[in-house]
C-alpha atoms as a PDB file:
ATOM      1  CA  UNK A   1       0.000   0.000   0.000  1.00  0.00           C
ATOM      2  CA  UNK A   2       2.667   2.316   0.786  1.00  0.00           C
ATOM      3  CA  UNK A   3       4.635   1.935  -2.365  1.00  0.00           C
ATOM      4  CA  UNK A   4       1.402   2.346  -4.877  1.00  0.00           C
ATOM      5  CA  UNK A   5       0.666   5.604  -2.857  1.00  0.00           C
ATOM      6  CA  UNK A   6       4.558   6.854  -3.400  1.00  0.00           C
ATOM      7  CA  UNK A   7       3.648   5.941  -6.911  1.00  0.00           C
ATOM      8  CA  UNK A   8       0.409   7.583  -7.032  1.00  0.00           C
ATOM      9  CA  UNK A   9       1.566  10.639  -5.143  1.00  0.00           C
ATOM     10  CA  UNK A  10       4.476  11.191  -7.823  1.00  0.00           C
ATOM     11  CA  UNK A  11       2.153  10.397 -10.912  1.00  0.00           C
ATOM     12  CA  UNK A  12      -0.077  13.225  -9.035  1.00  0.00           C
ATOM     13  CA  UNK A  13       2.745  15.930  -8.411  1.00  0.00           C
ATOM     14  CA  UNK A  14       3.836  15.076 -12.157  1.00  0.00           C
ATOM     15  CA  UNK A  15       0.483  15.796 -13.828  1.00  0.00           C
ATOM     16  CA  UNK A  16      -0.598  19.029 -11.533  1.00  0.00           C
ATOM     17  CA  UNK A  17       3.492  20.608 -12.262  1.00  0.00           C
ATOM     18  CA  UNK A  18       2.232  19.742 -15.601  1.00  0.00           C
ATOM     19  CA  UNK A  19      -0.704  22.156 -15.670  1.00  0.00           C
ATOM     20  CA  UNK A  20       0.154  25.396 -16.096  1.00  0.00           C
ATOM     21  CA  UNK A  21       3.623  25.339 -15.375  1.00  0.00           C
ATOM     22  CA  UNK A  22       4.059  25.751 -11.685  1.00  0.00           C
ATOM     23  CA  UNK A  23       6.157  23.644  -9.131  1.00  0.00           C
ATOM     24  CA  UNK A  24       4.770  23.340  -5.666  1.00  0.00           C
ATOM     25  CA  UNK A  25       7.812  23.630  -3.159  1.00  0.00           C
ATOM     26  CA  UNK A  26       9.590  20.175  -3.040  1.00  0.00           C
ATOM     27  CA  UNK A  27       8.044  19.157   0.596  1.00  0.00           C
ATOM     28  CA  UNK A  28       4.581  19.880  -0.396  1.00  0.00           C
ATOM     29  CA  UNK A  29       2.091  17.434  -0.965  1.00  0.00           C
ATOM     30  CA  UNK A  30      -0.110  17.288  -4.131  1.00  0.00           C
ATOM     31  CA  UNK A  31      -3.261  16.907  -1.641  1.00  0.00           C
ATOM     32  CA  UNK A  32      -2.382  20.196   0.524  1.00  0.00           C
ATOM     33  CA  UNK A  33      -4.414  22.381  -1.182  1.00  0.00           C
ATOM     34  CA  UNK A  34      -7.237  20.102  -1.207  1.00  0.00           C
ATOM     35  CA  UNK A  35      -7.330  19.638   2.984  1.00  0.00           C
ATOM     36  CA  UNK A  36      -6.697  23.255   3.428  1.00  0.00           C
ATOM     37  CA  UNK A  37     -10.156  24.026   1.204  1.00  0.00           C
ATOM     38  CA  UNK A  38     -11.671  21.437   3.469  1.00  0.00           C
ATOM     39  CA  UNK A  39     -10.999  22.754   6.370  1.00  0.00           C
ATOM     40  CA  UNK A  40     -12.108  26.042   4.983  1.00  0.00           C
ATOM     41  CA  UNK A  41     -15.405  24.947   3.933  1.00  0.00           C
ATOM     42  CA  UNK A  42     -16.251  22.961   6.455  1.00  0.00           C
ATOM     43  CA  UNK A  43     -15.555  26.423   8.760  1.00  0.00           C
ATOM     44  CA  UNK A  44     -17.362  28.572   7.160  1.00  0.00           C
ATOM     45  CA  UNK A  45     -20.116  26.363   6.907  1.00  0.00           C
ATOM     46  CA  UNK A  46     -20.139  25.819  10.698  1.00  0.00           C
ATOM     47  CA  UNK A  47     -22.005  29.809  10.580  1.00  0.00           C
ATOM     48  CA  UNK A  48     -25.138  28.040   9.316  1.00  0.00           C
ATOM     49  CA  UNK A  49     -25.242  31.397   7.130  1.00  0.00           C
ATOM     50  CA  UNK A  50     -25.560  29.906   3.663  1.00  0.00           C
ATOM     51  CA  UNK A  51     -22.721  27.861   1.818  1.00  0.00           C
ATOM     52  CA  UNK A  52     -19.352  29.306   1.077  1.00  0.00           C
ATOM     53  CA  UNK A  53     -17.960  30.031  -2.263  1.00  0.00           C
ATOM     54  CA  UNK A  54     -14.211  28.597  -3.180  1.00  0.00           C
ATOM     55  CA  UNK A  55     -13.432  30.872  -5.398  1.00  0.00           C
ATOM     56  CA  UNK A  56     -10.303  31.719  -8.227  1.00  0.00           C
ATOM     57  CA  UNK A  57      -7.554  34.360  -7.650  1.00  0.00           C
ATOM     58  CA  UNK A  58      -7.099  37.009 -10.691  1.00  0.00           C
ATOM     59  CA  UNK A  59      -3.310  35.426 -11.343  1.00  0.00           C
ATOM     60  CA  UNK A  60      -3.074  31.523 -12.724  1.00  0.00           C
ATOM     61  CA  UNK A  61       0.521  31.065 -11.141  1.00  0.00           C
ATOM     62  CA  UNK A  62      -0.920  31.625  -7.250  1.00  0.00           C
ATOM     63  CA  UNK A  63      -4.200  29.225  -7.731  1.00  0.00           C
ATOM     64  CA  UNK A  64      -1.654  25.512  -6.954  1.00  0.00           C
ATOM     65  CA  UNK A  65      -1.049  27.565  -3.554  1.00  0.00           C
ATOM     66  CA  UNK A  66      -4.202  29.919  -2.692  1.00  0.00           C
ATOM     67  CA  UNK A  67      -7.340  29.219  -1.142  1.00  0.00           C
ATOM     68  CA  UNK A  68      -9.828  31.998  -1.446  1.00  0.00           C
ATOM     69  CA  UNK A  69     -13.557  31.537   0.338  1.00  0.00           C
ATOM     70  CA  UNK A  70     -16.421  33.984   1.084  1.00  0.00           C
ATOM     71  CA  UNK A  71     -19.223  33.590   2.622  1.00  0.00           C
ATOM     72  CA  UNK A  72     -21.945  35.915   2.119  1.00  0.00           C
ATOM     73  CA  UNK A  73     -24.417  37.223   4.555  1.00  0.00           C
ATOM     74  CA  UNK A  74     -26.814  39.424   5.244  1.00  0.00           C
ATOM     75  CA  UNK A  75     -25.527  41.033   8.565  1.00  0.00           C
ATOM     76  CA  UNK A  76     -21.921  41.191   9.516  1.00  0.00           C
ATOM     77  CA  UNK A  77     -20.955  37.817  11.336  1.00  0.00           C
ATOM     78  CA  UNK A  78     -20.207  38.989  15.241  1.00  0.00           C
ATOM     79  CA  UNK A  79     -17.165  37.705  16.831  1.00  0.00           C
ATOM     80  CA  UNK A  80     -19.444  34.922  18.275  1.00  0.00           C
ATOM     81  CA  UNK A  81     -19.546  33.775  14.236  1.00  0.00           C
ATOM     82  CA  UNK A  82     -15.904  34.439  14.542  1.00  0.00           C
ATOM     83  CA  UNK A  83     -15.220  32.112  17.097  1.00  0.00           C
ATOM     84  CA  UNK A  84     -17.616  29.390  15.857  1.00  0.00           C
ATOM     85  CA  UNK A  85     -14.718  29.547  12.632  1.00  0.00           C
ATOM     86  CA  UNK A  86     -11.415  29.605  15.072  1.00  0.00           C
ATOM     87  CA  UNK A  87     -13.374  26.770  17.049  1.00  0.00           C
ATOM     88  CA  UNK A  88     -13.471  24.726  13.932  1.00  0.00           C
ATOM     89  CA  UNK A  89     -10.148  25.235  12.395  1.00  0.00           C
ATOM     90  CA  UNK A  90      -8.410  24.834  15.628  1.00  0.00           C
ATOM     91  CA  UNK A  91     -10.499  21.337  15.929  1.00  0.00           C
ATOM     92  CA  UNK A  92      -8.801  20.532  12.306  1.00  0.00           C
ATOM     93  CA  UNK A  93      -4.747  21.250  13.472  1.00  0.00           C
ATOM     94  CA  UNK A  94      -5.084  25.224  12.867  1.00  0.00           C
ATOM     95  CA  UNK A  95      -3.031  27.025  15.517  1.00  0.00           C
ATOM     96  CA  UNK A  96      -4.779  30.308  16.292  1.00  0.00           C
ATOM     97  CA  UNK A  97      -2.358  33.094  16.073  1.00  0.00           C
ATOM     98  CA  UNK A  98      -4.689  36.398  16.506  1.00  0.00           C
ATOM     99  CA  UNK A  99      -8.180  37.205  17.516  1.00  0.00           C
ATOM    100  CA  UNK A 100     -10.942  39.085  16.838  1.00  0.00           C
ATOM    101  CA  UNK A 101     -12.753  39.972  13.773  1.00  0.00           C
ATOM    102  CA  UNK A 102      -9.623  39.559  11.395  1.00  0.00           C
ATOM    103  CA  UNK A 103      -8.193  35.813  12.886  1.00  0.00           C
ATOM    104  CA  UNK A 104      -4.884  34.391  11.656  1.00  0.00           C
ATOM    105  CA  UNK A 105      -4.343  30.897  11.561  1.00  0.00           C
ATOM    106  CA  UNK A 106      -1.068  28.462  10.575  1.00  0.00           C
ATOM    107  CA  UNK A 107      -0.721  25.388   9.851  1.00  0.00           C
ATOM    108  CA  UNK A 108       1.851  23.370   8.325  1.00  0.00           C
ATOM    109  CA  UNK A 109       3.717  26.115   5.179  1.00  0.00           C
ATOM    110  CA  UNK A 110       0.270  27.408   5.435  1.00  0.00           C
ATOM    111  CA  UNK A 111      -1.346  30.936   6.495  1.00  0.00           C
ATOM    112  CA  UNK A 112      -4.980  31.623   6.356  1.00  0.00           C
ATOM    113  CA  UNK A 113      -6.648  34.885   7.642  1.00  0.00           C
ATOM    114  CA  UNK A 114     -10.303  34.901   8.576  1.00  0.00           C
ATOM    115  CA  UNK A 115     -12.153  38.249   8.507  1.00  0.00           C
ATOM    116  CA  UNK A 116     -15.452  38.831   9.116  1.00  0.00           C
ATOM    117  CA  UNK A 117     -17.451  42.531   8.184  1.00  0.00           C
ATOM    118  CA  UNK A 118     -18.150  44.444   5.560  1.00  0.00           C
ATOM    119  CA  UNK A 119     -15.967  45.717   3.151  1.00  0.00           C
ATOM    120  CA  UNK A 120     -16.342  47.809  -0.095  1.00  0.00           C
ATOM    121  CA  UNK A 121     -16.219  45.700  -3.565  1.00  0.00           C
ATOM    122  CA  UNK A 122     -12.465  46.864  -4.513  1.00  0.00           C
ATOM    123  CA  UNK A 123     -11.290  45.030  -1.683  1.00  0.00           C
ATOM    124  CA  UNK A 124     -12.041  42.189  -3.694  1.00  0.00           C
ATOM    125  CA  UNK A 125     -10.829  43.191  -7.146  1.00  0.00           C
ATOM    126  CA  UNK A 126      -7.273  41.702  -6.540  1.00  0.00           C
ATOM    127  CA  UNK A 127      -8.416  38.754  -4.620  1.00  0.00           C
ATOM    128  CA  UNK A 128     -10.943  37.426  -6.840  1.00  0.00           C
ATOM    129  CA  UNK A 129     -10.837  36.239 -10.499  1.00  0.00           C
ATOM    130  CA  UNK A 130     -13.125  38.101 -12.872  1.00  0.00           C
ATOM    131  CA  UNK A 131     -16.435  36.742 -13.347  1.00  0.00           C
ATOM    132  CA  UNK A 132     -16.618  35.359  -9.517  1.00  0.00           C
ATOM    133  CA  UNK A 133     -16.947  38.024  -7.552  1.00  0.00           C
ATOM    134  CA  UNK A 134     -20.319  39.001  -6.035  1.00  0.00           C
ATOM    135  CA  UNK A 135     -22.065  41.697  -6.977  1.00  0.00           C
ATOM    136  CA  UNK A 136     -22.777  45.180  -5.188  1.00  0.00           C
ATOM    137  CA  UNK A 137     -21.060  47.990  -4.070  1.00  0.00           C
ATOM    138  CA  UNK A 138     -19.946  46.183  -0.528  1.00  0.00           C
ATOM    139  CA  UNK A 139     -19.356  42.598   0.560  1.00  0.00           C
ATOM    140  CA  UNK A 140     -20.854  41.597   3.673  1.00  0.00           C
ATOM    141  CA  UNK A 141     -19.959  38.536   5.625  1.00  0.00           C
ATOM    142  CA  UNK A 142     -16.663  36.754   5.971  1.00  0.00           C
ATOM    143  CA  UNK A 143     -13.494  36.607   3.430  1.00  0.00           C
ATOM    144  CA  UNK A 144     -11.188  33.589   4.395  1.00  0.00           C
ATOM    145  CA  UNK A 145      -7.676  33.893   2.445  1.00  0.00           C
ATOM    146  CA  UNK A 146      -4.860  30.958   2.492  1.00  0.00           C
ATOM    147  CA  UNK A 147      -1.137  30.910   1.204  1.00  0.00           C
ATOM    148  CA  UNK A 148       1.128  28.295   1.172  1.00  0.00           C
ATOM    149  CA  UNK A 149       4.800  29.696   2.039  1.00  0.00           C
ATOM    150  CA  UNK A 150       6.415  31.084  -0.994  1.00  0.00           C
ATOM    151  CA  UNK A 151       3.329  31.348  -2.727  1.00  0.00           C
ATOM    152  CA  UNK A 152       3.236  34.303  -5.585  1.00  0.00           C
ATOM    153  CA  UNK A 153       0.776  37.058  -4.475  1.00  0.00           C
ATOM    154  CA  UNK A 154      -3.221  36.264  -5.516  1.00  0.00           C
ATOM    155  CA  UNK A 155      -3.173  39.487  -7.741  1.00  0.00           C
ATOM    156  CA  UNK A 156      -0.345  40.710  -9.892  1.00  0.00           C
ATOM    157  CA  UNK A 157       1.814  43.633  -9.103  1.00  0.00           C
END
């Protein structure tokens, strides 16, 4: 078993380096990305506020290593939402490293901020690919962002 998933795993890393052109960092795992938009969803889910939306960043090169979710709601989520989330990720390995409305978490090469609030639609612009992004002058509800170390920036420039 542990041979034909060494096999598996390389066939896997071959075909995703394949698309696109971009090399995750030797030590990571093809599946990374996968667990860390798990873990995501699952959180945001946890509000009971509707289902969050995985979502694409504006540049191709940062999508192998960026996780972008929002969850859309009618009110701004209070910190009790906020700590329903940090409950959650910390439940799935997350190490809490800030508080509040805006919550940092790490785990592994990996850095994911939480925010919860309103915010006006250019905050989006560079974290969201074209065509995704809800519509309105303001977002309401919560924006969860996550970068694997050494990861190229979601938006260009």
């Amino acid at each position: 078993m542990r041979r034909s998933r060494a096999v598996l795993t390389t066939v896997t890393a071959a075909v995703l380096a394949g698309c696109g052109g971009a090399h995750p960092p030797p030590e990571a795992g093809p599946d990374d990305r996968a667990l860390v938009r798990a873990d995501v969803t699952v959180a945001l889910d946890a509000l009971g506020s509707g289902h969050p939306q995985v979502v694409s960043v504006p540049r191709p090169a940062a999508r192998p290593c960026t996780v972008v979710a929002l969850l859309q709601t009618r009110e701004a989520p209070r910190a009790a939402a906020t700590a329903r989330i940090a409950a959650v990720l910390t439940g799935r390995g997350w190490r809490q490293q800030s508080d509040g409305d805006e919550r940092v978490f790490t785990r592994a090469r990996w850095q994911l901020d939480v925010d919860a609030g309103v915010w006006p639609y250019a905050r989006l612009l560079g974290l969201v690919a074209d065509g995704q992004r809800p519509e309105g002058d303001t977002f309401t509800g919560v924006l969860a962002v996550a970068r694997r170390d050494g990861c190229p920036a979601a938006a260009p420039g």
